[in-house]
Protein backbone atom coordinates (compact mmCIF):
# COMPACT_ATOMS: atom_id res chain seq x y z
CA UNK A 1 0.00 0.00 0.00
CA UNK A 2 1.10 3.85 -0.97
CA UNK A 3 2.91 5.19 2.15
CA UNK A 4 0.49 8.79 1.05
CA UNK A 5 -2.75 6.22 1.02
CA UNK A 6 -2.23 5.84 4.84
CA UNK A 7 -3.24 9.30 5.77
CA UNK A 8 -6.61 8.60 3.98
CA UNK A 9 -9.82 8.17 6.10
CA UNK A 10 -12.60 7.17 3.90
CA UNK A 11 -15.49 6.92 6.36
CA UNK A 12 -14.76 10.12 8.41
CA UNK A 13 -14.13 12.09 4.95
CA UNK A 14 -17.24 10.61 3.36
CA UNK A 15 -19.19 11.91 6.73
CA UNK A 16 -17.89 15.37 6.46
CA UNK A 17 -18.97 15.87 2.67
CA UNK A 18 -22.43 14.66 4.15
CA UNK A 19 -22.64 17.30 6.37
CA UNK A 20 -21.14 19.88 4.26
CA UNK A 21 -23.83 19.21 1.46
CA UNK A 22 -26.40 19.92 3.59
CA UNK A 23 -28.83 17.68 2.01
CA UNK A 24 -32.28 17.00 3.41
CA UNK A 25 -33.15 13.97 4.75
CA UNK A 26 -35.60 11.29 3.91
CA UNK A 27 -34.28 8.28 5.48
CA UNK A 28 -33.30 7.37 9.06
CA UNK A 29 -32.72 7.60 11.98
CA UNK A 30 -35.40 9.86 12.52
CA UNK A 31 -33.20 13.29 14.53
CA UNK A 32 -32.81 13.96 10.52
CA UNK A 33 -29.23 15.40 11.13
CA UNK A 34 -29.91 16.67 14.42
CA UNK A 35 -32.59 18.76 12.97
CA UNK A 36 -35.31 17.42 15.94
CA UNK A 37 -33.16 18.58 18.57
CA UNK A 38 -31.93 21.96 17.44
CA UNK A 39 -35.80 22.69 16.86
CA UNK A 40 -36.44 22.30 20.72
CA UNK A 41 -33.48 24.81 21.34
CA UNK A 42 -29.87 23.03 20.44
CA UNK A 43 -28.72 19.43 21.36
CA UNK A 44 -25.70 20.52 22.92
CA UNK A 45 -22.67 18.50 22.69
CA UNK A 46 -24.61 16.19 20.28
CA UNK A 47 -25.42 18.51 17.30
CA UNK A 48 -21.89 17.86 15.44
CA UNK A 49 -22.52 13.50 16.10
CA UNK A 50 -26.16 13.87 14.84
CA UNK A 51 -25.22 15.73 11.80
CA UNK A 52 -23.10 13.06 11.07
CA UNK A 53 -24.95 9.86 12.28
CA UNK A 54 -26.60 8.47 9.09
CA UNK A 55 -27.15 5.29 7.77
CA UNK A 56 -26.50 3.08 4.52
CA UNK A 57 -27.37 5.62 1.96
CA UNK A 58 -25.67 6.06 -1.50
CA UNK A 59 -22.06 6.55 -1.23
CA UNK A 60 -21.89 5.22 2.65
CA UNK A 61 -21.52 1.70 1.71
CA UNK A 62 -22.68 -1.48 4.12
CA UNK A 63 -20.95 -2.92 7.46
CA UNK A 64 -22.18 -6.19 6.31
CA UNK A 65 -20.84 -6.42 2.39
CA UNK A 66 -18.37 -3.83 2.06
CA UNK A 67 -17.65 -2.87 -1.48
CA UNK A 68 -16.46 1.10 -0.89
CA UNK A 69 -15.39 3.28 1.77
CA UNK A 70 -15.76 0.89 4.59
CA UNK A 71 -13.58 -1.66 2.57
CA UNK A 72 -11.00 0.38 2.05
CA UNK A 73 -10.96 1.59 5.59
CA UNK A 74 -11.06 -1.58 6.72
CA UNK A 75 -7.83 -2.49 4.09
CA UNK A 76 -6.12 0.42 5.41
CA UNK A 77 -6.50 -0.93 9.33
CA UNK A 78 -5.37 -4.81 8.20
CA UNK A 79 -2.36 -2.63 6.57
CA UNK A 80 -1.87 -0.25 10.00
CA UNK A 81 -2.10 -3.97 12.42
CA UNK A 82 -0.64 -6.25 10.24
CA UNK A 83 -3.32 -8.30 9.55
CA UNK A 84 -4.63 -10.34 6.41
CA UNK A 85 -7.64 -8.75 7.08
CA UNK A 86 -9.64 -6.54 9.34
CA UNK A 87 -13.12 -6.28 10.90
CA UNK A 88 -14.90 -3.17 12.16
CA UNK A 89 -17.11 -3.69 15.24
CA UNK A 90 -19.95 -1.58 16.63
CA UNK A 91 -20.56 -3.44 19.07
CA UNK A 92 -17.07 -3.71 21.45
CA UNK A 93 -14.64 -6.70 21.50
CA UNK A 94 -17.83 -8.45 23.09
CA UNK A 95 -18.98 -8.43 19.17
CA UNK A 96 -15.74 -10.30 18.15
CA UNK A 97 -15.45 -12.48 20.62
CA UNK A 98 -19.09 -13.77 19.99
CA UNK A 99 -18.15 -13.86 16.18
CA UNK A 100 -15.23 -15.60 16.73
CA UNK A 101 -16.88 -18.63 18.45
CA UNK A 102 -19.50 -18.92 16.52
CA UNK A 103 -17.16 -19.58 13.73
CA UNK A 104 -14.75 -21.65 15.24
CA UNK A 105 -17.61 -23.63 17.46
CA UNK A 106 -19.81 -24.04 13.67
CA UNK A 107 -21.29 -27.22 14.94
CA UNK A 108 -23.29 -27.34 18.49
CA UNK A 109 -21.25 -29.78 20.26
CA UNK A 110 -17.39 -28.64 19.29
CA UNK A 111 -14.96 -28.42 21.90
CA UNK A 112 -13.12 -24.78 22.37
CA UNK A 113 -9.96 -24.64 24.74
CA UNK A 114 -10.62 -21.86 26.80
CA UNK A 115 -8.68 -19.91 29.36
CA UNK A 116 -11.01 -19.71 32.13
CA UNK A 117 -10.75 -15.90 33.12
CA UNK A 118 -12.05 -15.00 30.58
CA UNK A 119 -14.40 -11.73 29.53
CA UNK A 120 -18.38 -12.99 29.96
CA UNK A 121 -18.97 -12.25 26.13
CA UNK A 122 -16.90 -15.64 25.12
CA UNK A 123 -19.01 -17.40 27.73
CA UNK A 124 -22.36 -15.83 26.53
CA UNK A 125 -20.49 -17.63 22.85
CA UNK A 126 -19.98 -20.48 24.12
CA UNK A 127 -23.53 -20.33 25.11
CA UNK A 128 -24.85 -19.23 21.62
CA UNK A 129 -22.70 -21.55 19.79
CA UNK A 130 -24.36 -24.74 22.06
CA UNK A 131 -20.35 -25.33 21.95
CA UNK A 132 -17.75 -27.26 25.13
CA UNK A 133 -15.46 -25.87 26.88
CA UNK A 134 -12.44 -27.28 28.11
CA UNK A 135 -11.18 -24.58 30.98
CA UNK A 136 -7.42 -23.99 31.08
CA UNK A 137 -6.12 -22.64 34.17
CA UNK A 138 -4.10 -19.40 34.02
CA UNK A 139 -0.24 -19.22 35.41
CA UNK A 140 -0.48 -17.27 38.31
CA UNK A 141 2.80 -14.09 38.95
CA UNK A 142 3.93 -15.13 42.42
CA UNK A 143 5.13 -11.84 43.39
CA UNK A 144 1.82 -9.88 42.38
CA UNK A 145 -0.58 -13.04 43.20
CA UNK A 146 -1.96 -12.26 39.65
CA UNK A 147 -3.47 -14.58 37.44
CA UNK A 148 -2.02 -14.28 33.33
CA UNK A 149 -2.77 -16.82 30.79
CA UNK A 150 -2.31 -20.62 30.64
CA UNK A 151 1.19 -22.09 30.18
CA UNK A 152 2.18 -23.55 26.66
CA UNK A 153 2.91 -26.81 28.59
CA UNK A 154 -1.25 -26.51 29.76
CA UNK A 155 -1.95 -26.40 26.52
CA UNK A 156 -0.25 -29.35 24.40
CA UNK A 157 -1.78 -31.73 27.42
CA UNK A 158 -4.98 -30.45 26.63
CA UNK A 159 -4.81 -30.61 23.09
CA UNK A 160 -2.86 -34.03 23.34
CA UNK A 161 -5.69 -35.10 25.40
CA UNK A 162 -8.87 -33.66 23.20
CA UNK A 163 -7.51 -34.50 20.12
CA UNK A 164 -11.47 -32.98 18.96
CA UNK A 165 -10.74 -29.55 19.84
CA UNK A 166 -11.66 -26.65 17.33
CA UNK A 167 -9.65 -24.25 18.90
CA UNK A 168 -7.70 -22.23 21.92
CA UNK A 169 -8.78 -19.09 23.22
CA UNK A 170 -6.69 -16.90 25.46
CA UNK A 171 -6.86 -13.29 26.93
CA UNK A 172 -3.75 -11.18 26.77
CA UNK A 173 -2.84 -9.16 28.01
CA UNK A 174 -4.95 -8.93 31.54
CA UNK A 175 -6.82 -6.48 33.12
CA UNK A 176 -3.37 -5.08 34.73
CA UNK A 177 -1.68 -5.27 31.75
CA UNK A 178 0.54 -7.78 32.22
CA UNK A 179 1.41 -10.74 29.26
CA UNK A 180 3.93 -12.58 27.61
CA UNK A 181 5.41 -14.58 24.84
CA UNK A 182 2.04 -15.76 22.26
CA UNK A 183 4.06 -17.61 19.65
CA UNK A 184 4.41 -20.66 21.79
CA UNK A 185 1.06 -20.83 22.35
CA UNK A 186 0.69 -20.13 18.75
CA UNK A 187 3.14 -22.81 17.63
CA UNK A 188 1.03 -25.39 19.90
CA UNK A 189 -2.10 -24.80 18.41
CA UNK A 190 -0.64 -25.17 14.79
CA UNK A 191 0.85 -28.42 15.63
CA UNK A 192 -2.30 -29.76 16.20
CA UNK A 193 -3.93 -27.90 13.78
CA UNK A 194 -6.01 -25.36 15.12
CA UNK A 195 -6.10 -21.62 15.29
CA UNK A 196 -5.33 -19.77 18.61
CA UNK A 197 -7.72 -16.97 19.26
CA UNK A 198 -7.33 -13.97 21.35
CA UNK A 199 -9.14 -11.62 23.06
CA UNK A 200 -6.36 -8.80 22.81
CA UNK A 201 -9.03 -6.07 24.04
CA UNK A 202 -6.55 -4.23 25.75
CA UNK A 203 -4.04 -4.64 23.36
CA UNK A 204 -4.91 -2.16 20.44
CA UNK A 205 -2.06 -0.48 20.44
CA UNK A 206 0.64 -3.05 20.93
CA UNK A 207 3.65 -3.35 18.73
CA UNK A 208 2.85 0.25 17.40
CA UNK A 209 6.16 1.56 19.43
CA UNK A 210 9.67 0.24 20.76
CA UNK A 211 8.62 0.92 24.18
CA UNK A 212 4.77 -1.38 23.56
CA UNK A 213 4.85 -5.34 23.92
CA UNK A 214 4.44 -6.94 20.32
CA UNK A 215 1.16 -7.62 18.91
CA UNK A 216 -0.94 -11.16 19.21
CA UNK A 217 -1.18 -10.59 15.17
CA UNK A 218 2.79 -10.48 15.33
CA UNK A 219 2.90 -13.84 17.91
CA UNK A 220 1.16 -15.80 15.23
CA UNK A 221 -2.06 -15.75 16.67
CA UNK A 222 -4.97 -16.20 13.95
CA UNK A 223 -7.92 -14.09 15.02
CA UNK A 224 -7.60 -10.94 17.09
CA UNK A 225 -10.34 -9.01 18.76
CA UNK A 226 -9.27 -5.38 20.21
CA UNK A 227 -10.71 -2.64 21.88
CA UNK A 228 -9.69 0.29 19.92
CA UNK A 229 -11.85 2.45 22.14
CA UNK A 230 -9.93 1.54 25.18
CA UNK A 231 -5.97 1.97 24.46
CA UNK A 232 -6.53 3.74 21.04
CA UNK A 233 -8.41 7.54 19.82
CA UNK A 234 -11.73 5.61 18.99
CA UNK A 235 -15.51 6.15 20.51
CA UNK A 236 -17.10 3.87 22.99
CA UNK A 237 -17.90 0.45 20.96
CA UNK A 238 -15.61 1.05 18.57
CA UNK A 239 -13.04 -2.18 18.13
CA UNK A 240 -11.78 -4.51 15.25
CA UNK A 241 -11.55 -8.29 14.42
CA UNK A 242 -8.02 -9.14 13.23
CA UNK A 243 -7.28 -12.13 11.28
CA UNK A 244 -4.48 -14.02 9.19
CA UNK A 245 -3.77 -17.45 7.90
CA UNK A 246 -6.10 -19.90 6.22
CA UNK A 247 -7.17 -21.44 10.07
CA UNK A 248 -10.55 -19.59 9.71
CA UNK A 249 -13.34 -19.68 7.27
CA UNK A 250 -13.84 -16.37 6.25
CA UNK A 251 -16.94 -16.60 4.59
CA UNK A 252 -18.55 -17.90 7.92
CA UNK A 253 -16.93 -15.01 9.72
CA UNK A 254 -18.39 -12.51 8.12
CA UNK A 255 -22.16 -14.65 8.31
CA UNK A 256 -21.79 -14.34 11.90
CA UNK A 257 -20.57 -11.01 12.36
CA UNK A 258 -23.41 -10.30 10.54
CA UNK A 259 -25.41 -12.19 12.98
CA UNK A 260 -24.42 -10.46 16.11
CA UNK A 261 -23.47 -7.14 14.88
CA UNK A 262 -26.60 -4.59 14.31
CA UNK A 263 -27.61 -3.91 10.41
CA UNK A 264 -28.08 -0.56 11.57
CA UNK A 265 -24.63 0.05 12.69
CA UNK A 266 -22.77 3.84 13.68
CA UNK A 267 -21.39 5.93 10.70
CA UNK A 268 -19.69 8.16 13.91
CA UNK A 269 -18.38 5.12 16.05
CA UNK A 270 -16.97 3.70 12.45
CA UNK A 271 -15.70 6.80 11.46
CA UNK A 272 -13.40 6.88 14.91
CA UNK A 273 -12.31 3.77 14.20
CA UNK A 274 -10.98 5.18 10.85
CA UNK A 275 -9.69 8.16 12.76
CA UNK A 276 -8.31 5.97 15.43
CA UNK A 277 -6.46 3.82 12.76
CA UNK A 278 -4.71 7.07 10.66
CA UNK A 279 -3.55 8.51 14.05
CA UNK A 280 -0.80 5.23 14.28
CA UNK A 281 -0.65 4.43 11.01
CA UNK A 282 0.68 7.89 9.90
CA UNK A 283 2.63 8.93 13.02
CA UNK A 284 3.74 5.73 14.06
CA UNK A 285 6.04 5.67 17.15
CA UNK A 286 5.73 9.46 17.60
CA UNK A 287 1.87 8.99 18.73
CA UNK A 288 3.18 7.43 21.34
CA UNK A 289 5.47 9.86 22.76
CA UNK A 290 3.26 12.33 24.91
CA UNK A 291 1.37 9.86 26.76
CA UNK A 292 4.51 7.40 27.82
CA UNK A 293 6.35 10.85 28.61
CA UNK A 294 3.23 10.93 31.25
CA UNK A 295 4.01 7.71 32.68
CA UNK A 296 7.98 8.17 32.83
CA UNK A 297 7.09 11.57 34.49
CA UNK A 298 4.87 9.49 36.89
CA UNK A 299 7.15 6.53 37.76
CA UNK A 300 9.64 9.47 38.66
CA UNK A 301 7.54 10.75 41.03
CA UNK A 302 6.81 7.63 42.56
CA UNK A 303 9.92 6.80 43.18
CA UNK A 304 9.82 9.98 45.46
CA UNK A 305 7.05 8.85 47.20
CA UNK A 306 8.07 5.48 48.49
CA UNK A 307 4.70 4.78 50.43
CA UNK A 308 3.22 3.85 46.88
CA UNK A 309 4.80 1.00 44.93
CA UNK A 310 4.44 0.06 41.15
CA UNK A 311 3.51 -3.71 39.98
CA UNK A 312 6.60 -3.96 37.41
CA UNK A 313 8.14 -7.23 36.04
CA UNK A 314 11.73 -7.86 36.95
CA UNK A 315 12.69 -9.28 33.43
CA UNK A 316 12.72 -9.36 30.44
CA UNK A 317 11.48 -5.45 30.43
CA UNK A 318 14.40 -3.30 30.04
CA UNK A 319 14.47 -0.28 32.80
CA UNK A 320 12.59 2.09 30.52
CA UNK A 321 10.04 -0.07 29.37
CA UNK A 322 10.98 -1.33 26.35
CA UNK A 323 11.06 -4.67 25.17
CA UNK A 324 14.58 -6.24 24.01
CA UNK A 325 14.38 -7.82 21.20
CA UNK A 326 15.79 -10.95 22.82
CA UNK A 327 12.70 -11.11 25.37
CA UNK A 328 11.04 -14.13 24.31
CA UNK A 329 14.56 -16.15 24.50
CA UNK A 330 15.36 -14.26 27.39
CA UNK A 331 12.26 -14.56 29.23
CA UNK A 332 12.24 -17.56 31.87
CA UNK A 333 9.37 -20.15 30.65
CA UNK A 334 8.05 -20.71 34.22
CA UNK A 335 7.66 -17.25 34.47
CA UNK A 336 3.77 -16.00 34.58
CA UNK A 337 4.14 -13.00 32.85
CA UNK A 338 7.10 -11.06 30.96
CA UNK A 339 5.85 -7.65 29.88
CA UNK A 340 3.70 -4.82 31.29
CA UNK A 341 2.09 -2.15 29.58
CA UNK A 342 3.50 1.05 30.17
CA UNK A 343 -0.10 2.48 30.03
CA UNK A 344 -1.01 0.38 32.68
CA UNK A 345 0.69 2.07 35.76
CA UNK A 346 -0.83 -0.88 38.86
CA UNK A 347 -0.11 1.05 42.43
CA UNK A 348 -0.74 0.23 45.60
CA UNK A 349 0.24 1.22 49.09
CA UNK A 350 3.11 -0.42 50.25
CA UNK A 351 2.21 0.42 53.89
CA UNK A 352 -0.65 -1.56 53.43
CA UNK A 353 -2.66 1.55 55.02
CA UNK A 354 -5.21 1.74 52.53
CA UNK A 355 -6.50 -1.03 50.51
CA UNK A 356 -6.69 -0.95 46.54
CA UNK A 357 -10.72 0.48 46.59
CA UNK A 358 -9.64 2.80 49.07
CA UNK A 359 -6.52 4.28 47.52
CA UNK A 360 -9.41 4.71 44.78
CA UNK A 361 -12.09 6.14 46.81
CA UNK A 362 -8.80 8.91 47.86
CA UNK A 363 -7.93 10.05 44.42
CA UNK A 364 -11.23 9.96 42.65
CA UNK A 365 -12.00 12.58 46.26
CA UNK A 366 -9.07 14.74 44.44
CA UNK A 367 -10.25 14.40 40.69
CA UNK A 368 -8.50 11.52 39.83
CA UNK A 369 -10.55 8.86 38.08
CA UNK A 370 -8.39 4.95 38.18
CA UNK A 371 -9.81 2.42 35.81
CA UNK A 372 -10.62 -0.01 38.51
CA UNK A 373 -9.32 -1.42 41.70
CA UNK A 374 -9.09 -4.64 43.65
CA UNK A 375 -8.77 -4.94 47.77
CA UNK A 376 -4.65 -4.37 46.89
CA UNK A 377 -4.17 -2.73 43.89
CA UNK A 378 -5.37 0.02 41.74
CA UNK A 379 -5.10 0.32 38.01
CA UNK A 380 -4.22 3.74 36.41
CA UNK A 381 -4.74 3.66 32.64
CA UNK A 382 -3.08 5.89 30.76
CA UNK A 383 -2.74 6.18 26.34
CA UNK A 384 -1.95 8.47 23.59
CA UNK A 385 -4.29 10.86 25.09
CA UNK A 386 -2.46 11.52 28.14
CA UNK A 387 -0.51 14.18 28.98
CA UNK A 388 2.37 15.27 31.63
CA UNK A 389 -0.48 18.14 33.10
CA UNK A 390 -2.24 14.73 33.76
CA UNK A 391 0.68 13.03 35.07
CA UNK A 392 1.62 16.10 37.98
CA UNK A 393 -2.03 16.22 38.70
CA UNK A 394 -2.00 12.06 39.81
CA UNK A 395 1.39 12.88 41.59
CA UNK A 396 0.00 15.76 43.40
CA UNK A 397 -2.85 13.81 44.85
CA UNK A 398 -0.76 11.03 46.09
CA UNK A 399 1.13 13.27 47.02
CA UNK A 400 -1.40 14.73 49.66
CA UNK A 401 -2.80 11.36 50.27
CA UNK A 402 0.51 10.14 51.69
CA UNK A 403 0.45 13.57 54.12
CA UNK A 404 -2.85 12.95 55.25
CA UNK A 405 -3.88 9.19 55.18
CA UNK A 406 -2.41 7.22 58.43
CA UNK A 407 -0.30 4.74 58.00
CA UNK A 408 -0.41 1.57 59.97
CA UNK A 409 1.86 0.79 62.94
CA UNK A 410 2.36 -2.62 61.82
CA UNK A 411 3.99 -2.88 58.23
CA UNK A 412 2.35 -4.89 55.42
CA UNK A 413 2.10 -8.52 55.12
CA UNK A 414 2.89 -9.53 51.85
CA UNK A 415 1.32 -13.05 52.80
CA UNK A 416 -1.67 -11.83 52.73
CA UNK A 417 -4.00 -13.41 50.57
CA UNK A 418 -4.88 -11.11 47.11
CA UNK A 419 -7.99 -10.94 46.19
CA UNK A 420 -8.74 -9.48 42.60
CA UNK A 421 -11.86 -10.19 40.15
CA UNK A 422 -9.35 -10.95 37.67
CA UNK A 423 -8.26 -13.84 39.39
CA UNK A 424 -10.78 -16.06 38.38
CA UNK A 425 -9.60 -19.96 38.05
CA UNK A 426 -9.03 -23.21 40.50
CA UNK A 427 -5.94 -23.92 41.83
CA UNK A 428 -4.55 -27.29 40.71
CA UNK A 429 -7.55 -28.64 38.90
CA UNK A 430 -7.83 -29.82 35.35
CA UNK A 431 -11.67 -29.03 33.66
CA UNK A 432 -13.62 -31.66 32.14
CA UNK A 433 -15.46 -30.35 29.15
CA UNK A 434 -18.54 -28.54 30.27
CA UNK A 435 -21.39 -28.53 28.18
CA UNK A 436 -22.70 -24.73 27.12
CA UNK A 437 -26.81 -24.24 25.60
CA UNK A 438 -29.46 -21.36 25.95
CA UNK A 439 -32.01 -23.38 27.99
CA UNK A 440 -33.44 -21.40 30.67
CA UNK A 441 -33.04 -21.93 34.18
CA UNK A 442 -36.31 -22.68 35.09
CA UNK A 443 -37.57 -21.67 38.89
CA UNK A 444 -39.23 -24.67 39.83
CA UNK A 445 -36.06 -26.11 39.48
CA UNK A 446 -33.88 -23.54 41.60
CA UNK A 447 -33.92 -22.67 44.88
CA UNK A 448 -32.46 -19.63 46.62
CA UNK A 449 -29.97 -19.95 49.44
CA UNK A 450 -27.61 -18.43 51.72
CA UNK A 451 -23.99 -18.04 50.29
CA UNK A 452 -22.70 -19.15 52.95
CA UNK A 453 -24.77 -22.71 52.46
CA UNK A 454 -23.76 -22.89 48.99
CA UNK A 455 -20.40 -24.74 49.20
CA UNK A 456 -21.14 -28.39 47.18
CA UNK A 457 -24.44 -26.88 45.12
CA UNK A 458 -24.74 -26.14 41.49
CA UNK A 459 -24.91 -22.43 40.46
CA UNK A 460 -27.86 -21.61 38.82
CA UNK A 461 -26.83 -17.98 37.70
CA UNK A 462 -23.87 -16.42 36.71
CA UNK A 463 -21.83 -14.27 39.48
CA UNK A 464 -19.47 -12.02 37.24
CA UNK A 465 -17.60 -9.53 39.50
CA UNK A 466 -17.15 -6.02 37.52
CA UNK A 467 -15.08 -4.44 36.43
CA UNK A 468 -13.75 -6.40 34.70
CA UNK A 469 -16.43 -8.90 33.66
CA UNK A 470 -14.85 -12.14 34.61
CA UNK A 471 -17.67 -14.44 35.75
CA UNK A 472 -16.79 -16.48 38.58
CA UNK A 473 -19.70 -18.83 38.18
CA UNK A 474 -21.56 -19.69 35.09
CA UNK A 475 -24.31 -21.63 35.71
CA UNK A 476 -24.00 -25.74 35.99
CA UNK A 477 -20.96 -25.29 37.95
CA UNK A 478 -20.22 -26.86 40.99
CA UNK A 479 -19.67 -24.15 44.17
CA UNK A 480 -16.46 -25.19 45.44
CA UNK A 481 -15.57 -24.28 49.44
CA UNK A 482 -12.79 -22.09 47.04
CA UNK A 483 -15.07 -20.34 45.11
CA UNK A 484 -17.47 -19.78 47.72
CA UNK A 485 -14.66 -18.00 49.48
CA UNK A 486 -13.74 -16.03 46.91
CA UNK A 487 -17.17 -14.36 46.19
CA UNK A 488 -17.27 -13.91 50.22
CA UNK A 489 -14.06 -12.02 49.72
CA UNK A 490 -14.62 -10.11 47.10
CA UNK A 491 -18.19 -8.85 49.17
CA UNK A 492 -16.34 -8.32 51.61
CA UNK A 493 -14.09 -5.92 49.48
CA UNK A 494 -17.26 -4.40 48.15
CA UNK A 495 -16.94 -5.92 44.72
CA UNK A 496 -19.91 -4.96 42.14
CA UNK A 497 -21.54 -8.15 40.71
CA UNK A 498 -23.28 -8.67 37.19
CA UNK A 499 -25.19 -11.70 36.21
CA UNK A 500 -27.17 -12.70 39.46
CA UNK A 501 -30.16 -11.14 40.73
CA UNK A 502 -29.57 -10.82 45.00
CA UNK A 503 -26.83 -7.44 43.93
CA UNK A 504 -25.45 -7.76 47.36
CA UNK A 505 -24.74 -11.58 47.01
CA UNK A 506 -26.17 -12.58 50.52
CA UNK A 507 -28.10 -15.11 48.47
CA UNK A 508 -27.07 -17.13 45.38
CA UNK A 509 -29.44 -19.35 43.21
CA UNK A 510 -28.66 -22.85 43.11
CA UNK A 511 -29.73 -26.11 40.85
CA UNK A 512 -31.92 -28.53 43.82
């Protein structure tokens, strides 16, 4: 592709003739450029979106059989990631992950390897595809008491030992950031013939800089679902589908992104995606520069403020962040994880004086908004968007939280157990394939019980802790004394729960 062809955004420049032309509308949606709104006084921050949100017209081409500007936009982002070719979602990662599945898992039945922290959407595909899953256990960082992804080792004995298996799916990196080498994993699954899928959500921007952990595209990995809303310049629900090699069925990809995607999708979120996708693809390395300034200017003031420490690998990451090239040889292969994001700056209090939700609750009191927290540590997400004001604004609250929070008298055990809702797997134990459908629980046969009780029950609801969306139950499974523990924990923390109806989780329904 022309190196000039990359600065090209066919969607966004399509949308800003439309609203140039000022043409009247007879179509939907029916705001008719905004029109409804500014006739009741303005819309406000809206008016510019509305004037652009339109729908398949002449000249705007269709999500769902591309043959114009949204096929050339989507050529110029499998050119910008380095894929074979690229999908545009509406609808999140959740809509790629579901598409993924549903192609992979093509007959009710198949059997998906499946890393079992993973996001609820690839459960709620599993679900939808009437597929198995086999659950891998993820490595766990000793130091950090983080859960990562499953070890290549984990995964040729479960291939070996389901020679059936469509597929393996994987999340990297994790919710703190923290991954390592895919092409083993990679190399596994193409020895037994199947593609390795993964959900790379907060990943969009890797191997875009020197200073960024490579790409799952890059690691051999054969269909690639990001967030470009979340580490990239895109709107809310904007993401893409990645793929490469002749390990999916194209044709069937694009059926069921058709199926789960809406035929009605958003000219503005698409457009940022094309926006989103010039911004690297032009300036490269240098879009980069302003927000990982930020974080350098941030670890520097941390390391003035000893009270607060910084989750950090101790190898194969180079003292400034950046990846030798070497990393995968270098990198030890028991290790859990070899790389963290520099966007992803994990803190906690060393003193052990305030726990992660409360070192939350303190800067969110001064302005500053983390991404999420657990009962240790608290993520700070930074990206291209971030800037050194931002940076001296974070320091300045810690800053004053160190002068005025107490510390305790007796210093921090780092025995204590961790308790995060990304760390969602059992210790030691290999899955049997569990069976996935859309039957209904039905009531009559549920019952609804103390948690406490629940230890050796079935769950008849999920129980997904959020952020991030890991469930810890689906239901069918069997309520270990473990799990039961954990969810007690995590109330205990004041964890927010999806997926079951008692909020609070006093009460759980269970299978009688």
């Amino acid at each position: 592709m022309k190196e000039e062809m990359r600065n090209n955004t066919p969607l966004y420049e399509m949308l800003e003739r439309y609203k140039s032309e000022g043409n009247a509308s007879f179509h939907v949606p029916g705001h008719k450029n905004g029109q409804a709104y500014r006739e009741e006084g303005g819309s406000g921050f809206l008016d510019e979106v509305l004037r652009a949100d339109i729908t398949e017209i002449t000249g705007s081409d269709d999500l769902h059989h591309p043959e114009g500007i949204i096929l050339e936009a989507q050529k110029l982002a499998a050119e910008c990631f380095g894929a074979d070719e690229s999908f545009f979602l509406v609808g999140g990662s959740t809509a790629g992950n579901l598409a993924l599945i549903l192609t992979v898992c093509a007959e009710p039945g198949s059997l998906l390897l499946v890393q079992r922290n993973v996001h609820k959407s690839v459960i709620h595909g599993l679900m939808l595809a009437g597929a198995r899953a086999l659950f891998l256990e993820p490595q766990v960082d000793e130091a950090s008491g983080l859960a990562v992804a499953p070890a290549e080792s984990a995964v040729r004995k479960a291939l070996a030992a389901h020679p059936e298996a469509v597929g393996v799916l994987v999340t990297m990196p994790n919710y703190y950031g923290m991954g390592g080498d895919l092409a083993p994993l990679a190399r596994a699954c193409h020895d037994s013939g199947v593609p390795l899928l993964v959900d790379e959500a907060h990943g969009a921007h890797f191997g875009q800089h020197a200073k960024l952990p490579p790409s799952a595209l890059s690691a051999g990995a054969d269909g690639v679902v990001q967030s470009t809303h979340k580490m990239l310049a895109a709107m809310t629900m904007g993401a893409m589908l990645h793929v490469q090699g002749p390990r999916l069925d194209r044709d069937l990809l694009r059926q069921r992104l058709a199926m789960v995607q809406s035929s009605s999708p958003s000219y503005p979120v698409m457009a940022s995606l094309d926006l989103a996708r010039r911004m690297v693809h032009v300036r490269r390395g240098e879009a980069f520069s302003a927000g990982l300034a930020a974080v350098e200017a941030v670890r520097r003031g941390l390391a003035e403020l000893p009270r607060f420490g910084c989750l950090r690998p101790e190898s194969p990451q180079n003292a400034d962040g950046s990846l030798p090239s070497t990393a995968a040889a270098s990198a030890d292969p028991s290790a859990a994880y070899g790389y963290q994001d520099p966007f992803k700056v994990v803190i906690f209090d060393a003193s052990g004086g305030l726990s992660g939700s409360r070192l939350q609750a303190e800067l969110e009191r001064r302005g500053c908004i983390p991404e999420m927290s657990d009962d240790r540590y608290v993520v700070l997400l930074f990206s291209l968007g971030s800037s050194e004001a931002d940076a001296m604004r974070l320091l300045d609250a810690l800053k004053a939280i160190d002068q005025e929070a107490p510390q305790p008298e007796q210093p921090f055990s780092e025995n204590k157990a961790h308790v995060s809702t990304w760390n969602i797997y059992h210790a030691d134990r290999l899955s049997e394939p569990v069976s996935f459908s859309l039957r209904p629980v039905r009531e009559e046969e549920t019952e609804r019980i103390r948690l406490e009780a629940c230890t050796g029950r079935i769950a008849a609801e999920m129980v997904i802790p959020y952020p991030p969306g890991i469930p810890l139950l689906y239901p069918g499974e069997v309520i270990t004394g473990e799990i039961n523990s954990r969810i007690m924990s995590l109330v205990t923390a004041g964890a927010k729960f999806q997926g079951s109806m008692d909020h609070t989780l006093q009460t759980l329904k269970v299978y009688l």
